[in-house]
PDB file of N, CA and C in Angstrom:
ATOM      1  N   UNK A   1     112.000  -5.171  15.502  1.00  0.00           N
ATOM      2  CA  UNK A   1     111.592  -6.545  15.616  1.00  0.00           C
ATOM      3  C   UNK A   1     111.954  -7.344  14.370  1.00  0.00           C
ATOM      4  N   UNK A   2     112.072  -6.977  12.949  1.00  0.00           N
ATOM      5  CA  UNK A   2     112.129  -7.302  11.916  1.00  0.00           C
ATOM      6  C   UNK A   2     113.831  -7.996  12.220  1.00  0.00           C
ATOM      7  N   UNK A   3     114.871  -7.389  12.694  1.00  0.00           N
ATOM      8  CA  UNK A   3     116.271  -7.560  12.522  1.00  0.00           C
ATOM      9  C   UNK A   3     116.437  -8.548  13.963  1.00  0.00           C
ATOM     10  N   UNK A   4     115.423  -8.987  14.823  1.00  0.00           N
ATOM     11  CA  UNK A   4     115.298  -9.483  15.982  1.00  0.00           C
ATOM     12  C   UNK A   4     115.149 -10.964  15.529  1.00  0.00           C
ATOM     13  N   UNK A   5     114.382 -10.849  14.359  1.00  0.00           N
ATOM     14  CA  UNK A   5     113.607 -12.135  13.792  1.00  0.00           C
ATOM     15  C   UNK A   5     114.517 -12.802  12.590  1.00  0.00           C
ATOM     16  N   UNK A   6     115.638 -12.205  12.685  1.00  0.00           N
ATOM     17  CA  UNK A   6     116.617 -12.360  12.086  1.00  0.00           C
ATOM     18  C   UNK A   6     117.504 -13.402  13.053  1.00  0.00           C
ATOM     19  N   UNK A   7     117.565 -13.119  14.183  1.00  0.00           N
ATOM     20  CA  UNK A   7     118.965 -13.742  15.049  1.00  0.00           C
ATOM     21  C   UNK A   7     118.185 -14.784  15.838  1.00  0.00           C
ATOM     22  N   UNK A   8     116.569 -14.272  16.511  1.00  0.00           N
ATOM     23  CA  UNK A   8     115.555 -14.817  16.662  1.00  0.00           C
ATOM     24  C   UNK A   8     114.672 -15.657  16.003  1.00  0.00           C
ATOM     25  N   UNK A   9     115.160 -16.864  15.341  1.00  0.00           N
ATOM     26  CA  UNK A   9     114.235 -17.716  14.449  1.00  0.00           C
ATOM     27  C   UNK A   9     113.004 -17.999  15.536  1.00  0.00           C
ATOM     28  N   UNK A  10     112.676 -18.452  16.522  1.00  0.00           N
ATOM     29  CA  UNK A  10     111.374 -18.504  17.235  1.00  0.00           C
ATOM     30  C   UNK A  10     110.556 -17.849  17.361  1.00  0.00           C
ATOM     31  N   UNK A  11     110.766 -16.457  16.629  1.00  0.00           N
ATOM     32  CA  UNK A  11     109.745 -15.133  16.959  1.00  0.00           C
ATOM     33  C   UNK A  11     109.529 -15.053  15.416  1.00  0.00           C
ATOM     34  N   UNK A  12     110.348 -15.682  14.488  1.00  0.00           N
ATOM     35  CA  UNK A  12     110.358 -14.574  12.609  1.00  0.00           C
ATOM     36  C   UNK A  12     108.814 -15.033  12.399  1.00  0.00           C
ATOM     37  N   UNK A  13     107.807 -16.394  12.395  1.00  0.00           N
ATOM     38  CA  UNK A  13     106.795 -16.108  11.904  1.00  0.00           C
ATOM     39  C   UNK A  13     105.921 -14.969  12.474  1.00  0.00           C
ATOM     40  N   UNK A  14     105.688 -14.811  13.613  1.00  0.00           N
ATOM     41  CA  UNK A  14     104.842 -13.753  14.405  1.00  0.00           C
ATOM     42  C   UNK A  14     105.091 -12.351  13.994  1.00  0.00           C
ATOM     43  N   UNK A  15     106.278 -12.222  13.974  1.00  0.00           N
ATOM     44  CA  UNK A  15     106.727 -10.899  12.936  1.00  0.00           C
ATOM     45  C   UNK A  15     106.503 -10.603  11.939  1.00  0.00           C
ATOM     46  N   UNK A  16     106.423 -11.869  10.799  1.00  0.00           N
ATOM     47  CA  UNK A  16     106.216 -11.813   9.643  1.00  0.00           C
ATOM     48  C   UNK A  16     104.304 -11.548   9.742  1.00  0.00           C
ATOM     49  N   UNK A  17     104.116 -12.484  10.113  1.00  0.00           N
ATOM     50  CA  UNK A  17     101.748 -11.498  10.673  1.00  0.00           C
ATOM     51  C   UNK A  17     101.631 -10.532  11.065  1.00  0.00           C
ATOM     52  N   UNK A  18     103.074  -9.926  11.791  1.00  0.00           N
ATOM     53  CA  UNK A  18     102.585  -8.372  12.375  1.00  0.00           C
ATOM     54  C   UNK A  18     103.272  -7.538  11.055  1.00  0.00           C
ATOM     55  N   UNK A  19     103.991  -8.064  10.619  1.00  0.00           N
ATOM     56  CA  UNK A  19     104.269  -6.671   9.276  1.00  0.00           C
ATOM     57  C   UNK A  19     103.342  -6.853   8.400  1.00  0.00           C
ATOM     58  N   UNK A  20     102.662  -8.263   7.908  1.00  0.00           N
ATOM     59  CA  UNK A  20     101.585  -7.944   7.159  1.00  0.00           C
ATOM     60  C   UNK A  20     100.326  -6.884   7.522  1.00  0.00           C
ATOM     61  N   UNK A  21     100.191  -6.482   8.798  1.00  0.00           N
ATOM     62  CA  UNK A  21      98.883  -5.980   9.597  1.00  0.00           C
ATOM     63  C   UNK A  21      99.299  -4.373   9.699  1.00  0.00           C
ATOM     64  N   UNK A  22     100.718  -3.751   9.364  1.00  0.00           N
ATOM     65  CA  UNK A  22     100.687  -2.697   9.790  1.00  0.00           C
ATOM     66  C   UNK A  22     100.083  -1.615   9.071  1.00  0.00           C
ATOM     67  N   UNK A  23      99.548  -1.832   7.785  1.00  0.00           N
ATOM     68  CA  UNK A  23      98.881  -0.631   6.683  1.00  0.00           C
ATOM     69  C   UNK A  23      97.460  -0.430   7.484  1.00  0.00           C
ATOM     70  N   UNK A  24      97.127  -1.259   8.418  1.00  0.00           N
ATOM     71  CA  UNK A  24      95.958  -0.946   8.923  1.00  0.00           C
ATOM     72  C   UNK A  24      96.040  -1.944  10.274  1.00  0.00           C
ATOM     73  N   UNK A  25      96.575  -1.014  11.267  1.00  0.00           N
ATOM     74  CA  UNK A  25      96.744  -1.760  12.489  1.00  0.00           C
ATOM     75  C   UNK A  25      95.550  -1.420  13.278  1.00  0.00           C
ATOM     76  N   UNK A  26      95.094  -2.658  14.654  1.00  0.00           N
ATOM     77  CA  UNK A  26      94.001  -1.955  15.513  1.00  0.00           C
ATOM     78  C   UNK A  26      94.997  -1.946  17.363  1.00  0.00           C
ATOM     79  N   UNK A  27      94.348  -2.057  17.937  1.00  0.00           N
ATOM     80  CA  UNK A  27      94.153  -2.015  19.180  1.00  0.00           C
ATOM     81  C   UNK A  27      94.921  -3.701  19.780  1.00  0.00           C
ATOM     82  N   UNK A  28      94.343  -4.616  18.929  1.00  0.00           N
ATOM     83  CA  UNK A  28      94.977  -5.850  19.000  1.00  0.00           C
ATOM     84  C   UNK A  28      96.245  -6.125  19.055  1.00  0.00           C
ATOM     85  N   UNK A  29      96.224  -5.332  17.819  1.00  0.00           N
ATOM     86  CA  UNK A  29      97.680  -5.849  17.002  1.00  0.00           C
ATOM     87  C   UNK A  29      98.907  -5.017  17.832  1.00  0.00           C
ATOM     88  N   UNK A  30      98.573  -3.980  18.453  1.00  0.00           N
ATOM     89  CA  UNK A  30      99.617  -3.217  19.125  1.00  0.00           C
ATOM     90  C   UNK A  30      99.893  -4.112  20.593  1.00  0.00           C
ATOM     91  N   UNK A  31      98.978  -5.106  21.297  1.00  0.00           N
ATOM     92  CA  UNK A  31      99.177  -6.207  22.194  1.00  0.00           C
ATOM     93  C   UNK A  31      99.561  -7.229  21.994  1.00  0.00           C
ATOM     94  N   UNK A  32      99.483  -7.299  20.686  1.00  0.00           N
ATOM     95  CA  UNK A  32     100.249  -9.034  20.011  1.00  0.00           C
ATOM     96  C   UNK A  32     101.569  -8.063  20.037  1.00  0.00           C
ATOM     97  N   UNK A  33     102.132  -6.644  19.528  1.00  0.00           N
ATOM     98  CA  UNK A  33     103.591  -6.600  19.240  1.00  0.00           C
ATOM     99  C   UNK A  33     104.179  -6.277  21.093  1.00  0.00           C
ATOM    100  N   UNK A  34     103.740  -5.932  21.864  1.00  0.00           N
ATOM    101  CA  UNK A  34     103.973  -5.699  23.542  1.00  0.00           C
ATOM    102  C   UNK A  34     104.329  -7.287  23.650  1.00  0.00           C
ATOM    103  N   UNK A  35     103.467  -7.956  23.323  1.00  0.00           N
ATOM    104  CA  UNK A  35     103.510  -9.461  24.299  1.00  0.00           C
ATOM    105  C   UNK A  35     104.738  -9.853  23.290  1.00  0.00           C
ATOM    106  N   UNK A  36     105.401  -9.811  22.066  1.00  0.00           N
ATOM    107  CA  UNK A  36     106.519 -10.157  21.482  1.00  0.00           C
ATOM    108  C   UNK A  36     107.783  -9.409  21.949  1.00  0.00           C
ATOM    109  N   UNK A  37     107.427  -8.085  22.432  1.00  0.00           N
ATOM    110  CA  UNK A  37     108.477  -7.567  23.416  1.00  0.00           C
ATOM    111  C   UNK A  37     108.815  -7.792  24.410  1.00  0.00           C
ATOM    112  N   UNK A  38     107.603  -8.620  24.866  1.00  0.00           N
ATOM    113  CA  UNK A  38     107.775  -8.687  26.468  1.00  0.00           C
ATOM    114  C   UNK A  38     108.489  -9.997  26.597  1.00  0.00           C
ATOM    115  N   UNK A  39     108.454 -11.347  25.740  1.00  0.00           N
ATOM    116  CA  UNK A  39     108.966 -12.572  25.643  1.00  0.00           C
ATOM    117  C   UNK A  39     110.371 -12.186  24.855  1.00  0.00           C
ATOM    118  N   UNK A  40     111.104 -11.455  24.295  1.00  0.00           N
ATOM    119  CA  UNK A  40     112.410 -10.766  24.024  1.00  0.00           C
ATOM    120  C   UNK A  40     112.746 -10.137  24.987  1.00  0.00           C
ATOM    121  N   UNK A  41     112.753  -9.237  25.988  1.00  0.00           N
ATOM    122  CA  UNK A  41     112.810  -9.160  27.163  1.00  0.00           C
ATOM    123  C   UNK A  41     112.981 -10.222  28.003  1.00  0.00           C
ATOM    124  N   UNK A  42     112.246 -11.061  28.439  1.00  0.00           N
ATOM    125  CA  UNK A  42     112.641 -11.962  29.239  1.00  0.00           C
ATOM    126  C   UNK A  42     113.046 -13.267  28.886  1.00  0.00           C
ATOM    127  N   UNK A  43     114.226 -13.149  27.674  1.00  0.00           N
ATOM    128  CA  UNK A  43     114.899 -14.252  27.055  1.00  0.00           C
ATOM    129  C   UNK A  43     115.835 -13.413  26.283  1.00  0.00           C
ATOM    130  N   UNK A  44     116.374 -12.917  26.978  1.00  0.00           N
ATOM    131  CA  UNK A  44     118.041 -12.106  26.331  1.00  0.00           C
ATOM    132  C   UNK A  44     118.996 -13.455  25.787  1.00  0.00           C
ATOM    133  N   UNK A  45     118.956 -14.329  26.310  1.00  0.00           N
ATOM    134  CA  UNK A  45     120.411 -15.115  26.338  1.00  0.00           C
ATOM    135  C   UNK A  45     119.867 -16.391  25.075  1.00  0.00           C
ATOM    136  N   UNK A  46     119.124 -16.421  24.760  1.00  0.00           N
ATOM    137  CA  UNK A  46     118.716 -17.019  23.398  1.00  0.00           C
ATOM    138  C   UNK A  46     118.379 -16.393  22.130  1.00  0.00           C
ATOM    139  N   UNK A  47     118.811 -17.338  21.380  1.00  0.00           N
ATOM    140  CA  UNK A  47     118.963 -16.669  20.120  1.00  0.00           C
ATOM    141  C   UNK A  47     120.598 -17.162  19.204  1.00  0.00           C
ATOM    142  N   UNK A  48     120.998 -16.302  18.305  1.00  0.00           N
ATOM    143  CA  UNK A  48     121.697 -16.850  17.345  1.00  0.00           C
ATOM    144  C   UNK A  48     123.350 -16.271  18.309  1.00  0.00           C
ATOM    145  N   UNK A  49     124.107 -16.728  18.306  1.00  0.00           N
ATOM    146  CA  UNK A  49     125.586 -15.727  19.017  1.00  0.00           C
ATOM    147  C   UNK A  49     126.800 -16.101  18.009  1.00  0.00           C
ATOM    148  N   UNK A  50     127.083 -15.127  17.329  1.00  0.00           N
ATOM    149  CA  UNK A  50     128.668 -14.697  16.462  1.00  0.00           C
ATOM    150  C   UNK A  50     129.534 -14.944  17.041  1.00  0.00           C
ATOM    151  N   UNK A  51     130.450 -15.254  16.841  1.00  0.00           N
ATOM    152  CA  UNK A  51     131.925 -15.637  17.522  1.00  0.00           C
ATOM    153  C   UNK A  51     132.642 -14.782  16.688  1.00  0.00           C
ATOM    154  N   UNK A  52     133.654 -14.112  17.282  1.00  0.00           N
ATOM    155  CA  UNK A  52     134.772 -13.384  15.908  1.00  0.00           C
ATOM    156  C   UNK A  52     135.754 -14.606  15.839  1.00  0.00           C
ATOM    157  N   UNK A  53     135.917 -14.589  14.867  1.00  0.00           N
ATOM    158  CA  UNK A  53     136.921 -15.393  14.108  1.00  0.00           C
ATOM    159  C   UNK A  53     136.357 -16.853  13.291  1.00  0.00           C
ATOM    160  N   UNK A  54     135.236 -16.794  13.622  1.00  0.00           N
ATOM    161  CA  UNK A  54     134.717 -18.173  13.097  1.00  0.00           C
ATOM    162  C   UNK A  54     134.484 -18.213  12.099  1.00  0.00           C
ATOM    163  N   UNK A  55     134.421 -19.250  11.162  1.00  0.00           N
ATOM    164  CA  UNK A  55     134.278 -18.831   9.388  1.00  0.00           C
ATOM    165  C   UNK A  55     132.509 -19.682   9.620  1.00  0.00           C
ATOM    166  N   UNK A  56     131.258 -18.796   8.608  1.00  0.00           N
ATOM    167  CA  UNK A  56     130.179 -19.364   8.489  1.00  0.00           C
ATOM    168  C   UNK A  56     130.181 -19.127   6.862  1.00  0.00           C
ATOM    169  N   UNK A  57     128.991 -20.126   6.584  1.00  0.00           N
ATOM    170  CA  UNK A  57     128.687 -20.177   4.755  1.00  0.00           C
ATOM    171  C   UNK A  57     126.922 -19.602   5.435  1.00  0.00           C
ATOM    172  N   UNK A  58     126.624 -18.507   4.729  1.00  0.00           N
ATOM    173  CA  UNK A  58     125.351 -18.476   4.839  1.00  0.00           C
ATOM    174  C   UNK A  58     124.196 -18.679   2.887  1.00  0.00           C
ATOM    175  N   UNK A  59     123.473 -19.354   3.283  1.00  0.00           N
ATOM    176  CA  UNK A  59     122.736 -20.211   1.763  1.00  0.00           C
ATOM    177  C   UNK A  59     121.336 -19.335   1.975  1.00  0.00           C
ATOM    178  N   UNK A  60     120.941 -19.041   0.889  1.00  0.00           N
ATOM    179  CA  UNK A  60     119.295 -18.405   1.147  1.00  0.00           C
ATOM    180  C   UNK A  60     119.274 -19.157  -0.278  1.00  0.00           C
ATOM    181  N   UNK A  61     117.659 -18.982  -0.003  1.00  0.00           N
ATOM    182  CA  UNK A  61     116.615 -19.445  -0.943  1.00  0.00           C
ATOM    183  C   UNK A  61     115.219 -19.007  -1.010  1.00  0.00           C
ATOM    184  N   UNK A  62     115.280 -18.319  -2.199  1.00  0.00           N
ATOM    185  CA  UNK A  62     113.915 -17.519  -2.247  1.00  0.00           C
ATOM    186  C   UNK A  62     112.806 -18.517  -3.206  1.00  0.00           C
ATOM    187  N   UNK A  63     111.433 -18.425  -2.950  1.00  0.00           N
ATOM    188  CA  UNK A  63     110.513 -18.583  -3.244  1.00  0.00           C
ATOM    189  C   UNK A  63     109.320 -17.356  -3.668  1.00  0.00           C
ATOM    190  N   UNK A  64     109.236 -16.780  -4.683  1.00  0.00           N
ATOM    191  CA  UNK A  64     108.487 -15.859  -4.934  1.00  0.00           C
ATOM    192  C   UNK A  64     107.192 -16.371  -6.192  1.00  0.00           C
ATOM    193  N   UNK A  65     105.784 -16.086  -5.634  1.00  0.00           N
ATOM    194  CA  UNK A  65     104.773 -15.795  -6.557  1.00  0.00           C
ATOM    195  C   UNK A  65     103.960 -14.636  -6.877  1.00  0.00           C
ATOM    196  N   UNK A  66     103.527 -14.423  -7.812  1.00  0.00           N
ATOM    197  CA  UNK A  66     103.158 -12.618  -7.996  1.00  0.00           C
ATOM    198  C   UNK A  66     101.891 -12.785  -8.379  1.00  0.00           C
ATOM    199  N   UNK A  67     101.070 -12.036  -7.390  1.00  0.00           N
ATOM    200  CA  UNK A  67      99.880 -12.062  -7.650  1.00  0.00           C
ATOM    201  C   UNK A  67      98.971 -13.164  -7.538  1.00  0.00           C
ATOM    202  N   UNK A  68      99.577 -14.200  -6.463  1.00  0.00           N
ATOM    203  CA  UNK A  68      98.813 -15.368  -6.778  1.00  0.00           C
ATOM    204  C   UNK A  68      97.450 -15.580  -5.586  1.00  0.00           C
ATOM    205  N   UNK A  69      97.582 -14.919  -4.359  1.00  0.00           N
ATOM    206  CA  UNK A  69      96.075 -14.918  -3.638  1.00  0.00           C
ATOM    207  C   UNK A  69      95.136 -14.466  -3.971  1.00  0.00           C
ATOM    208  N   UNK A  70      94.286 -15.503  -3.839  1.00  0.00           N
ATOM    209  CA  UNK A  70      93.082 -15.569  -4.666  1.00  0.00           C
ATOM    210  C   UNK A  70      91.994 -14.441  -3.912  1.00  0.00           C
ATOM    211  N   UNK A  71      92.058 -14.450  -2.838  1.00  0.00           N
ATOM    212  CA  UNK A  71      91.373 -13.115  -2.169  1.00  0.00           C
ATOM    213  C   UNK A  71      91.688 -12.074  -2.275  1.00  0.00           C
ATOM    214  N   UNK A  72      93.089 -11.721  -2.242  1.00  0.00           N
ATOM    215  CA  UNK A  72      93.447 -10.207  -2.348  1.00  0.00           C
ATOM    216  C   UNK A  72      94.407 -10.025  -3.657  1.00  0.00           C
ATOM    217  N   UNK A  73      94.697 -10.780  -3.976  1.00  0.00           N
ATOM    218  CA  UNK A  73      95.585 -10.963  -5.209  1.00  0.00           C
ATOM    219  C   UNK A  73      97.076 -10.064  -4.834  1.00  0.00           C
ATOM    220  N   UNK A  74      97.505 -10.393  -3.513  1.00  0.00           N
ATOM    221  CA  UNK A  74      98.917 -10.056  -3.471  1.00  0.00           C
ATOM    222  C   UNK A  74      99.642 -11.474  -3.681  1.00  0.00           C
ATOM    223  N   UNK A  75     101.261 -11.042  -3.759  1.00  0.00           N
ATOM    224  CA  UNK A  75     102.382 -11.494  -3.888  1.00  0.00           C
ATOM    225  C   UNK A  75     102.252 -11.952  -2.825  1.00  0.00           C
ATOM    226  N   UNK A  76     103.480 -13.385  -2.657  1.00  0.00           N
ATOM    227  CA  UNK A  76     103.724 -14.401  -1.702  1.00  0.00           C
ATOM    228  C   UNK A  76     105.703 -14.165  -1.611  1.00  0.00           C
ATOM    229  N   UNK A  77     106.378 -14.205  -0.821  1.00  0.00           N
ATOM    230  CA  UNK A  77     107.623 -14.613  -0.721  1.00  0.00           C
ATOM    231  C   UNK A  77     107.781 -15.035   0.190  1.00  0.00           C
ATOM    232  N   UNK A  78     108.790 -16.337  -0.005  1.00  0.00           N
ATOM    233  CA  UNK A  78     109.537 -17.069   1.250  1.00  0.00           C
ATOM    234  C   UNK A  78     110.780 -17.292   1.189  1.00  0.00           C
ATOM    235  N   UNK A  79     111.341 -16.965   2.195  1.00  0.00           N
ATOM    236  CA  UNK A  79     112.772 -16.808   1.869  1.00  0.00           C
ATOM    237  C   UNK A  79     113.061 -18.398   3.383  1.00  0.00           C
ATOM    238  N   UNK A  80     114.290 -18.786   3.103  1.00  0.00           N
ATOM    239  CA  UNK A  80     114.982 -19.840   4.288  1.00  0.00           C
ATOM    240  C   UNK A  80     116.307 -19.253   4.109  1.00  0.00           C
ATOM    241  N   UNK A  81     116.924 -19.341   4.985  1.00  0.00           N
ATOM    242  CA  UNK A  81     118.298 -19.488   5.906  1.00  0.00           C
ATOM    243  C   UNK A  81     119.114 -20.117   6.539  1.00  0.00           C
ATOM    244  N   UNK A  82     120.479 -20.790   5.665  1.00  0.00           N
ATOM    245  CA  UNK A  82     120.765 -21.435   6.416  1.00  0.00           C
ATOM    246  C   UNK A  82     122.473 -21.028   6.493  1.00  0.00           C
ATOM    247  N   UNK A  83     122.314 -20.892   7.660  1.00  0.00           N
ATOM    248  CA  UNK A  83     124.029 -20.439   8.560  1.00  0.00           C
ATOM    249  C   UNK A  83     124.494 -21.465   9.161  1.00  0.00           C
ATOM    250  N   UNK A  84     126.010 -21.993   8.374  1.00  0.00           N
ATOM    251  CA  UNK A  84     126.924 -23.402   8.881  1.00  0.00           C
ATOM    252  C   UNK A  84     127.997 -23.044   9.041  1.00  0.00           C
ATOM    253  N   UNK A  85     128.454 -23.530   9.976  1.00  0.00           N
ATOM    254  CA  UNK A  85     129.490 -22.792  10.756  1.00  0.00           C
ATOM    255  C   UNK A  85     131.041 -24.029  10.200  1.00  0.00           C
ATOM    256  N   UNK A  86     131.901 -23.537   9.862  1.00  0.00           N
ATOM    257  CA  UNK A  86     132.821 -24.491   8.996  1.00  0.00           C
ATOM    258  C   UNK A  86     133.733 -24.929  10.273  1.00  0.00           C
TER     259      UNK A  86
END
């Protein structure tokens, strides 16, 4: 799902809540990741599509803080993506 949410920008936040949850998953969380399979399943034909031969510039940009939640005192990263097709 992680490399799904890659080609799949409409699914990457939901992915990104279910990888935070997996050091201690319940009963829930294994029906939130079914119902994200089940809407990838029945939407094959959307999503990102490669062309061979096409030239793209891909730009990232990271955002990182360490240690900054105030409840649990983990790290924050945000990364963006942007793929332009020349």
């Amino acid at each position: 799902m992680i490399y799904s949410s890659h080609t799949r920008l409409n699914i990457a936040f939901v992915v990104e809540v279910v990888k935070k949850i997996m050091h201690n998953p319940k009963e829930t969380h294994l029906q939130v990741i079914y119902h994200i399979l089940h809407y990838l399943k029945g939407t094959p034909i959307k999503g990102i599509l490669f062309t061979k031969g096409s030239e793209m510039i891909l730009e990232t940009c990271t955002d990182n803080d360490y240690a900054v939640s105030i409840d649990d005192k983990r790290s924050t990263l945000d990364i963006a993506l942007f793929l332009e097709e020349i």
